[in-house]
C-alpha atoms as a PDB file:
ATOM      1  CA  UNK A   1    -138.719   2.655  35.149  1.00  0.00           C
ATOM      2  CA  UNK A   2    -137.289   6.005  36.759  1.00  0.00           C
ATOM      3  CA  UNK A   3    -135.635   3.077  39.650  1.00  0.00           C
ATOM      4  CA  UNK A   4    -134.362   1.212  37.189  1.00  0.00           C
ATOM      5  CA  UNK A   5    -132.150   3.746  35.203  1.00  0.00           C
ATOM      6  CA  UNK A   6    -131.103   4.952  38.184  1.00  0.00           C
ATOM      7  CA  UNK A   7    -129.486   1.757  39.231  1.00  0.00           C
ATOM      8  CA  UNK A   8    -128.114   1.590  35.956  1.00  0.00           C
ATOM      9  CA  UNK A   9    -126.672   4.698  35.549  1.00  0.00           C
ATOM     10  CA  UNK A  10    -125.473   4.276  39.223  1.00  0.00           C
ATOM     11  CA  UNK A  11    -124.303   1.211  38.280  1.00  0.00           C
ATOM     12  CA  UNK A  12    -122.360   2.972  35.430  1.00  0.00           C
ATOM     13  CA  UNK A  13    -120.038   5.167  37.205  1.00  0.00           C
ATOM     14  CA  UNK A  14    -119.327   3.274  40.765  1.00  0.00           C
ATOM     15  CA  UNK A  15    -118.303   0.330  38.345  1.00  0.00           C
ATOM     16  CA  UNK A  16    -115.052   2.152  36.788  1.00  0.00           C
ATOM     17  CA  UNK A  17    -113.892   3.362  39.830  1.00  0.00           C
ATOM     18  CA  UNK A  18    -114.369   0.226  41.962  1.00  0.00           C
ATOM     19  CA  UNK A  19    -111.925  -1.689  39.142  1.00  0.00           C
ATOM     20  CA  UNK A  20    -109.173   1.193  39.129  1.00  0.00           C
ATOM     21  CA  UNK A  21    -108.915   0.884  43.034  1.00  0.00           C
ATOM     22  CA  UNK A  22    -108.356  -2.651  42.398  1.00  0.00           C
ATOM     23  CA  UNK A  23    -106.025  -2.043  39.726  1.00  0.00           C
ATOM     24  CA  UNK A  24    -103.927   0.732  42.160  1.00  0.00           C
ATOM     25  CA  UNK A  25    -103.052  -2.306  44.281  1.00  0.00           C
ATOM     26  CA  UNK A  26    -102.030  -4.755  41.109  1.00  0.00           C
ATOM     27  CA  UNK A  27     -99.214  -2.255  40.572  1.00  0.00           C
ATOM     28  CA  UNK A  28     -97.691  -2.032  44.061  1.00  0.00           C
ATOM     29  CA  UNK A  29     -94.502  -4.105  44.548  1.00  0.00           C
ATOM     30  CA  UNK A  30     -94.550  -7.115  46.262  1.00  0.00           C
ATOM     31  CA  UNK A  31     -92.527  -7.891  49.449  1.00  0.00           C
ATOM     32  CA  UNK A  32     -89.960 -10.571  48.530  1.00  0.00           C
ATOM     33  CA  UNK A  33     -91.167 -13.861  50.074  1.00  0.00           C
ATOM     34  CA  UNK A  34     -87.591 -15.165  51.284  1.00  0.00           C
ATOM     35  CA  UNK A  35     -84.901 -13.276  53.458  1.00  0.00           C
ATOM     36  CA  UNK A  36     -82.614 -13.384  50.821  1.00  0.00           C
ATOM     37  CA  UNK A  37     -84.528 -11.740  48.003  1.00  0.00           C
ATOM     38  CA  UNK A  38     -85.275  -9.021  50.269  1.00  0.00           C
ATOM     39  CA  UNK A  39     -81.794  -8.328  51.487  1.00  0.00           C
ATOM     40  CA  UNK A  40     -80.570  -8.419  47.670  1.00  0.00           C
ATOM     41  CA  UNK A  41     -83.144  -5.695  47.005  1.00  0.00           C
ATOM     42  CA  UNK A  42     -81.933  -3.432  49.011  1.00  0.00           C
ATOM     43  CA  UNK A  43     -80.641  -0.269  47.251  1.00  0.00           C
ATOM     44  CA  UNK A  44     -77.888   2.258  48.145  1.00  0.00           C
ATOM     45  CA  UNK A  45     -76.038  -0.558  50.050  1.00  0.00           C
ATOM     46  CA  UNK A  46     -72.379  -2.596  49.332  1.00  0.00           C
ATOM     47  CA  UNK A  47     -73.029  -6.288  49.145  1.00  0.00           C
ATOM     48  CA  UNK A  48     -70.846  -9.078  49.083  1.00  0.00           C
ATOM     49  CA  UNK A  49     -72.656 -12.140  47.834  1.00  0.00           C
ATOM     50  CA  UNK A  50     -70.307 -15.708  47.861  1.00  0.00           C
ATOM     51  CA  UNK A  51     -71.713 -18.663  46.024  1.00  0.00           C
ATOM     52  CA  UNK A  52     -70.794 -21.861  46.089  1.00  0.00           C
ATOM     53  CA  UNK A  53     -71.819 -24.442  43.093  1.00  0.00           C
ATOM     54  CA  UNK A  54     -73.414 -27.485  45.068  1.00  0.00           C
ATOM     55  CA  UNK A  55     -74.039 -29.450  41.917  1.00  0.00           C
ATOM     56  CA  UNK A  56     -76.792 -30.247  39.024  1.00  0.00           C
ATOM     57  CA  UNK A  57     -79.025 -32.657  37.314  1.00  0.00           C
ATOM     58  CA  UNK A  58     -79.949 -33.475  34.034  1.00  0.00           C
ATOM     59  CA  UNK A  59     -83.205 -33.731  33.032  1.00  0.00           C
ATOM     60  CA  UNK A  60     -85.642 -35.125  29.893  1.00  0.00           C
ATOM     61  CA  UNK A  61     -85.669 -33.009  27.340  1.00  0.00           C
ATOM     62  CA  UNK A  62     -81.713 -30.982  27.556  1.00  0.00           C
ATOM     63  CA  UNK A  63     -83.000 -29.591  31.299  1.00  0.00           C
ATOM     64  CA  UNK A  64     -81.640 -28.738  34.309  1.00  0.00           C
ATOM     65  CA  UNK A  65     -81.752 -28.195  37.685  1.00  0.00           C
ATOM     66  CA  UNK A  66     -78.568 -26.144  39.421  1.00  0.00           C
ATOM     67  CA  UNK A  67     -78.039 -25.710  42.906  1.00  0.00           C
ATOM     68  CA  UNK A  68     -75.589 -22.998  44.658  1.00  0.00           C
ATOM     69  CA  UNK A  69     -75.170 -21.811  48.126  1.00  0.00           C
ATOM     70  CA  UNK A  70     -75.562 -18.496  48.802  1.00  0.00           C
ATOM     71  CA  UNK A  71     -73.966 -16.613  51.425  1.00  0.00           C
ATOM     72  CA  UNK A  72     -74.780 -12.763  51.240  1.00  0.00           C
ATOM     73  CA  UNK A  73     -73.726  -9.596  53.967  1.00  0.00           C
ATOM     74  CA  UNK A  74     -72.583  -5.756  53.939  1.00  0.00           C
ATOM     75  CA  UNK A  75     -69.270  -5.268  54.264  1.00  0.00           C
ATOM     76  CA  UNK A  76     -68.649  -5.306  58.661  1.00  0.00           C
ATOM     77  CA  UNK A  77     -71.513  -6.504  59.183  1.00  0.00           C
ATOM     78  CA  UNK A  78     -70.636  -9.981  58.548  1.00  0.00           C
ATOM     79  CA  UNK A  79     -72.567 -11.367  61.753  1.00  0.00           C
ATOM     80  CA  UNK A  80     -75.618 -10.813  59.998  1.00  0.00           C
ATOM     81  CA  UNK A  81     -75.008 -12.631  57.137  1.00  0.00           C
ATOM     82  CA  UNK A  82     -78.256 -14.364  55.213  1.00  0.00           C
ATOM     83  CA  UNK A  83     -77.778 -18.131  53.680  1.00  0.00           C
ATOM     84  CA  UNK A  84     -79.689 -20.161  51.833  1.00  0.00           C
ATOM     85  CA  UNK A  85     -79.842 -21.638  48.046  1.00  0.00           C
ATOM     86  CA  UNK A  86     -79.783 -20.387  44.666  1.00  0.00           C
ATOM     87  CA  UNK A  87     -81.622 -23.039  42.410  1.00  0.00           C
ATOM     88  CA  UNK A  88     -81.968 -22.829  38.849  1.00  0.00           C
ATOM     89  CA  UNK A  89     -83.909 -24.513  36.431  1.00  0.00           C
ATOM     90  CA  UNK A  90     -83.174 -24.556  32.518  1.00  0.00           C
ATOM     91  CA  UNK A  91     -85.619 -25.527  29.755  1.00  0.00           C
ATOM     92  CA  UNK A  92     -83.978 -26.833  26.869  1.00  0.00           C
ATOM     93  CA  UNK A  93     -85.311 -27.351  23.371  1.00  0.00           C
ATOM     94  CA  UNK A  94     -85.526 -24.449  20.366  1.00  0.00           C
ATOM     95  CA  UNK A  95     -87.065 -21.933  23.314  1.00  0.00           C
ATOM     96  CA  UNK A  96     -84.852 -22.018  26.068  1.00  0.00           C
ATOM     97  CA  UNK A  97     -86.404 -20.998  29.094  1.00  0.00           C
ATOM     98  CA  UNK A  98     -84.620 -20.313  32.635  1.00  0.00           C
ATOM     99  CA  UNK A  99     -86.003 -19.113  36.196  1.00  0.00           C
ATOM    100  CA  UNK A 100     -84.308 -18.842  39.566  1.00  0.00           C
ATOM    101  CA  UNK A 101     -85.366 -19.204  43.237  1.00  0.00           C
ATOM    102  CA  UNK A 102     -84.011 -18.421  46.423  1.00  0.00           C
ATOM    103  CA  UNK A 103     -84.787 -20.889  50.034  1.00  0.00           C
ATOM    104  CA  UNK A 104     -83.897 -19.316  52.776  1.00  0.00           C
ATOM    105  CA  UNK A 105     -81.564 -21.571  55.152  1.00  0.00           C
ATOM    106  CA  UNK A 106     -84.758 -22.398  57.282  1.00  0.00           C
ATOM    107  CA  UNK A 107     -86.305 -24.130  54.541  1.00  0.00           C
ATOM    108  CA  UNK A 108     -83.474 -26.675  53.112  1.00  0.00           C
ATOM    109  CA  UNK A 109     -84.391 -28.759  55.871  1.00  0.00           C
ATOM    110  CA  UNK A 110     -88.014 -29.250  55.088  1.00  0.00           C
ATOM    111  CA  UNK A 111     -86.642 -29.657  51.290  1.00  0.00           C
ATOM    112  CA  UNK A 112     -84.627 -32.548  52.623  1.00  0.00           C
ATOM    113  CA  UNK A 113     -87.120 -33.993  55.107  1.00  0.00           C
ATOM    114  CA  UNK A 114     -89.642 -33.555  52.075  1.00  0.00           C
ATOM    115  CA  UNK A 115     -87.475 -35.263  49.330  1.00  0.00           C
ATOM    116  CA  UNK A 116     -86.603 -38.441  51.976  1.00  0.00           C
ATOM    117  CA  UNK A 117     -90.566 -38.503  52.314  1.00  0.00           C
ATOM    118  CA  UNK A 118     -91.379 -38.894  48.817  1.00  0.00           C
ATOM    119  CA  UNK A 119     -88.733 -41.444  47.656  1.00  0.00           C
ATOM    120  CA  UNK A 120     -90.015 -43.885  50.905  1.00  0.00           C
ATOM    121  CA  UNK A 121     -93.604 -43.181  49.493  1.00  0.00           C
ATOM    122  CA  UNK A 122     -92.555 -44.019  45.629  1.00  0.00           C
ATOM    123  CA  UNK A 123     -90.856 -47.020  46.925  1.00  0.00           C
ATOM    124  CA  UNK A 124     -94.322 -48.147  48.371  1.00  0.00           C
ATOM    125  CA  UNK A 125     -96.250 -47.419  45.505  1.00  0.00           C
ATOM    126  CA  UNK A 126     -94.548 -48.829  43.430  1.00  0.00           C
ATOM    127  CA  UNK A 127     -96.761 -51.921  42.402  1.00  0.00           C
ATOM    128  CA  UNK A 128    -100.055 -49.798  43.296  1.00  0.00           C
ATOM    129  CA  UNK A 129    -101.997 -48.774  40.594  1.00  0.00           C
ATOM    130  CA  UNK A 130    -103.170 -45.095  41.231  1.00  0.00           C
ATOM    131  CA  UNK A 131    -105.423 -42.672  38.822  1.00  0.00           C
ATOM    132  CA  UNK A 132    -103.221 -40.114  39.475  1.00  0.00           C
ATOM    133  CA  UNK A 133    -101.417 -38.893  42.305  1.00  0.00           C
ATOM    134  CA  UNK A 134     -99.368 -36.199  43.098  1.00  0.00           C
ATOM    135  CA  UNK A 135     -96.896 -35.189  45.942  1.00  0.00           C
ATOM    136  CA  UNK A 136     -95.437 -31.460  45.644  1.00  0.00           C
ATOM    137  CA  UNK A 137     -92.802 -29.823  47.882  1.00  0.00           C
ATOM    138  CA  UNK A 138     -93.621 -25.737  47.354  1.00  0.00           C
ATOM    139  CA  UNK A 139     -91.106 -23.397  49.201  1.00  0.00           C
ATOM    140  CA  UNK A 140     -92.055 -19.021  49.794  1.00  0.00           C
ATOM    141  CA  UNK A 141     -90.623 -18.564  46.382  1.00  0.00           C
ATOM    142  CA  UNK A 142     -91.976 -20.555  44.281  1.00  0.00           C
ATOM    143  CA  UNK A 143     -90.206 -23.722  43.870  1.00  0.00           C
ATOM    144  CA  UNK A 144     -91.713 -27.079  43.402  1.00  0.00           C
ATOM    145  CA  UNK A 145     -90.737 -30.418  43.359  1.00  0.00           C
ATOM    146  CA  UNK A 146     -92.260 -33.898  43.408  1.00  0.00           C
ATOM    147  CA  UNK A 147     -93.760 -36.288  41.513  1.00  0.00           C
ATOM    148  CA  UNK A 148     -96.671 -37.789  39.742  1.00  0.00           C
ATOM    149  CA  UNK A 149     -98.038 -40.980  39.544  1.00  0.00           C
ATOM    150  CA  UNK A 150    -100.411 -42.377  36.789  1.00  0.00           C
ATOM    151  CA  UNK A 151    -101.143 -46.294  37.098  1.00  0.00           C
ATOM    152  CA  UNK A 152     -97.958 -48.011  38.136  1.00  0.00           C
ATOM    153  CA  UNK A 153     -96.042 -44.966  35.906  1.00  0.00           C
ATOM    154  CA  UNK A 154     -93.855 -42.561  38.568  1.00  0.00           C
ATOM    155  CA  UNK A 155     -93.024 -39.274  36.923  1.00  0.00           C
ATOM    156  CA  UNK A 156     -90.450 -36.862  38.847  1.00  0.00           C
ATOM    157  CA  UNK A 157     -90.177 -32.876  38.049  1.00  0.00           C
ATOM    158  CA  UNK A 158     -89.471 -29.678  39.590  1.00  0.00           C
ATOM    159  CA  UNK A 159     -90.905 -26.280  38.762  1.00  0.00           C
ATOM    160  CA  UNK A 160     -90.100 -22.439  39.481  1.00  0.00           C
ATOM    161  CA  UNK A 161     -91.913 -19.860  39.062  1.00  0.00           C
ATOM    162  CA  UNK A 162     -95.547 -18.668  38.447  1.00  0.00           C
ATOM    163  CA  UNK A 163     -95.582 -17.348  34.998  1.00  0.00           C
ATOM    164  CA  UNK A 164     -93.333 -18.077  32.876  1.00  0.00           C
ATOM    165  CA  UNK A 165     -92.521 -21.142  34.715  1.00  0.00           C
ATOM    166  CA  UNK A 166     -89.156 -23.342  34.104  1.00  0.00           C
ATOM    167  CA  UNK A 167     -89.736 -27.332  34.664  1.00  0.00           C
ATOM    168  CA  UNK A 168     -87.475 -29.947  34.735  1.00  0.00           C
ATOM    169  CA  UNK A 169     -88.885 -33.346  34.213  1.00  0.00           C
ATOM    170  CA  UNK A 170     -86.120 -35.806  35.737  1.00  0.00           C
ATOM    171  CA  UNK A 171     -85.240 -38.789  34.025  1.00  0.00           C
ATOM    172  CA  UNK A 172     -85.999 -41.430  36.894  1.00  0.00           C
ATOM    173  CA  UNK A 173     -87.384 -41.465  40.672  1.00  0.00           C
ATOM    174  CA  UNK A 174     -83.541 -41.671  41.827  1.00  0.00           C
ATOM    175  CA  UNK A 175     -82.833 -38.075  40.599  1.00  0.00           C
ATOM    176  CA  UNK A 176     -84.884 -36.764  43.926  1.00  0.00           C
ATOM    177  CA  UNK A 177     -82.502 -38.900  45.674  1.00  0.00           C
ATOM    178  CA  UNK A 178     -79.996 -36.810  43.831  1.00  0.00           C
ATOM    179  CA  UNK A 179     -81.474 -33.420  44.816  1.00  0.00           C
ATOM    180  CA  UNK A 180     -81.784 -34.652  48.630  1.00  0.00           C
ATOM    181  CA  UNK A 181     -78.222 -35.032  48.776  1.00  0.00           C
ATOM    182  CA  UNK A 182     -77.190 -31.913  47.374  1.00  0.00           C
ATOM    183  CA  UNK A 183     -79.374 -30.023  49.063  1.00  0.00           C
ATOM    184  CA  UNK A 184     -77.964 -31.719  52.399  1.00  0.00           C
ATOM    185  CA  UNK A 185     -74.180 -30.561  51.278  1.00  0.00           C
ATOM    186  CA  UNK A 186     -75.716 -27.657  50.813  1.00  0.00           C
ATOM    187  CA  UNK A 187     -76.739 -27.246  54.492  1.00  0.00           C
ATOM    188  CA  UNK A 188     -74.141 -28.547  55.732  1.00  0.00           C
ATOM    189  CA  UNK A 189     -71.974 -26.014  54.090  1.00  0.00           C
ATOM    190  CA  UNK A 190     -74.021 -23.407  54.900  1.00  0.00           C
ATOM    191  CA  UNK A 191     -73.975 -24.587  58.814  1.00  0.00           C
ATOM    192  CA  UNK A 192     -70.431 -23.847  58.724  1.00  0.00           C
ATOM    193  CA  UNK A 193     -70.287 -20.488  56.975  1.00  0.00           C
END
C-alpha cells in the first residue's frame, strides 16, 4: 500500500511539471518555412517589396484565388533580392474568410510540374469510377491544391493555411489549367527580375 501511494503521489508532482516543459516550447516562435517570410520578418531593417498582380480565379461559392509576384530586397543590396509568390485565397459567403501564402521561387516549378501532372491524370480518369481519390500539391507554407475524385465526379480546390484555413473550391477541372499558367507567367517574370 505504502508503494502504491508513493507512485501516486510521485506521480502527482512529476506530472505538472513534465506538461509545463512541454508547454515552454508551444510558445516559442516558429522559424518561417519559406525564404520570403523570413526575410519580411526581419526587424530594424528598410525593405522594398515590388509586387506584381499575376492574375485570379473565381471560385464556387463568391471565392478566390489571387496570385502576385513578389520581389523583396534592402535598399543596395539589390543582388540579394528574394522572389517568389504571394497567393491569396478568399472565402466568400456571410463570413468572409481570407489567408495568404508565400512559395519561394524554388517551388513554382514543382507547382507547375505538379498542376501539368494532375490535369493529364484527370484526363485519364475521367470514365474510371473511383471511391475516392485524392491528389494534393502542399508547398513549406501551407498551400494546397488538387483535386478529388468520387465515382466519375472530379472536384478541384485549393487550401491555405492550418487553422483557420481559406479554400477555394474551383468551378471545373480547367481552372488548374488556369493556375498552371499563371503560375508559369509568374516564373517567368520572376526569371527576369
Amino acid at each position: 500500500m505504502k508503494k502504491f501511494l508513493i507512485i501516486v503521489l510521485c506521480a502527482l508532482v512529476l506530472l505538472p511539471m513534465i506538461a509545463s516543459a512541454q508547454g515552454e516550447n508551444e510558445g516559442e516562435p516558429k522559424e518561417p518555412p519559406t525564404k520570403l517570410e523570413a526575410f519580411l520578418a526581419k526587424k530594424g531593417n528598410l525593405i522594398v517589396k515590388d509586387f506584381y498582380k499575376l492574375g485570379e480565379v473565381a471560385g464556387r461559392y463568391g471565392s478566390k484565388i489571387e496570385f502576385s509576384a513578389l520581389v523583396i530586397y534592402e535598399p543596395g543590396q539589390e543582388s540579394q533580392r528574394i522572389r517568389g509568390l504571394k497567393i491569396d485565397i478568399t472565402e466568400g459567403g456571410k463570413y468572409e474568410r481570407s489567408n495568404t501564402s508565400f512559395l519561394d521561387l524554388e517551388e513554382i516549378e514543382s507547382l507547375s510540374k505538379a498542376l501539368e501532372y494532375m490535369g493529364d491524370l484527370s484526363a485519364k480518369w475521367q470514365n474510371i469510377k473511383k471511391e475516392y481519390t485524392e491528389v494534393v500539391f502542399s508547398t513549406k507554407d501551407d498551400f494546397n491544391i488538387g483535386f478529388y475524385q468520387i465515382g466519375s465526379e472530379q472536384v478541384s480546390f485549393s487550401t491555405i493555411g492550418y487553422i483557420g484555413k481559406a479554400t477555394c473550391f474551383f468551378f471545373s477541372m480547367q481552372d488548374l489549367n488556369s493556375v498552371k499558367t499563371i503560375a508559369d507567367k509568374g516564373l517567368k517574370l520572376l526569371n527576369e527580375k
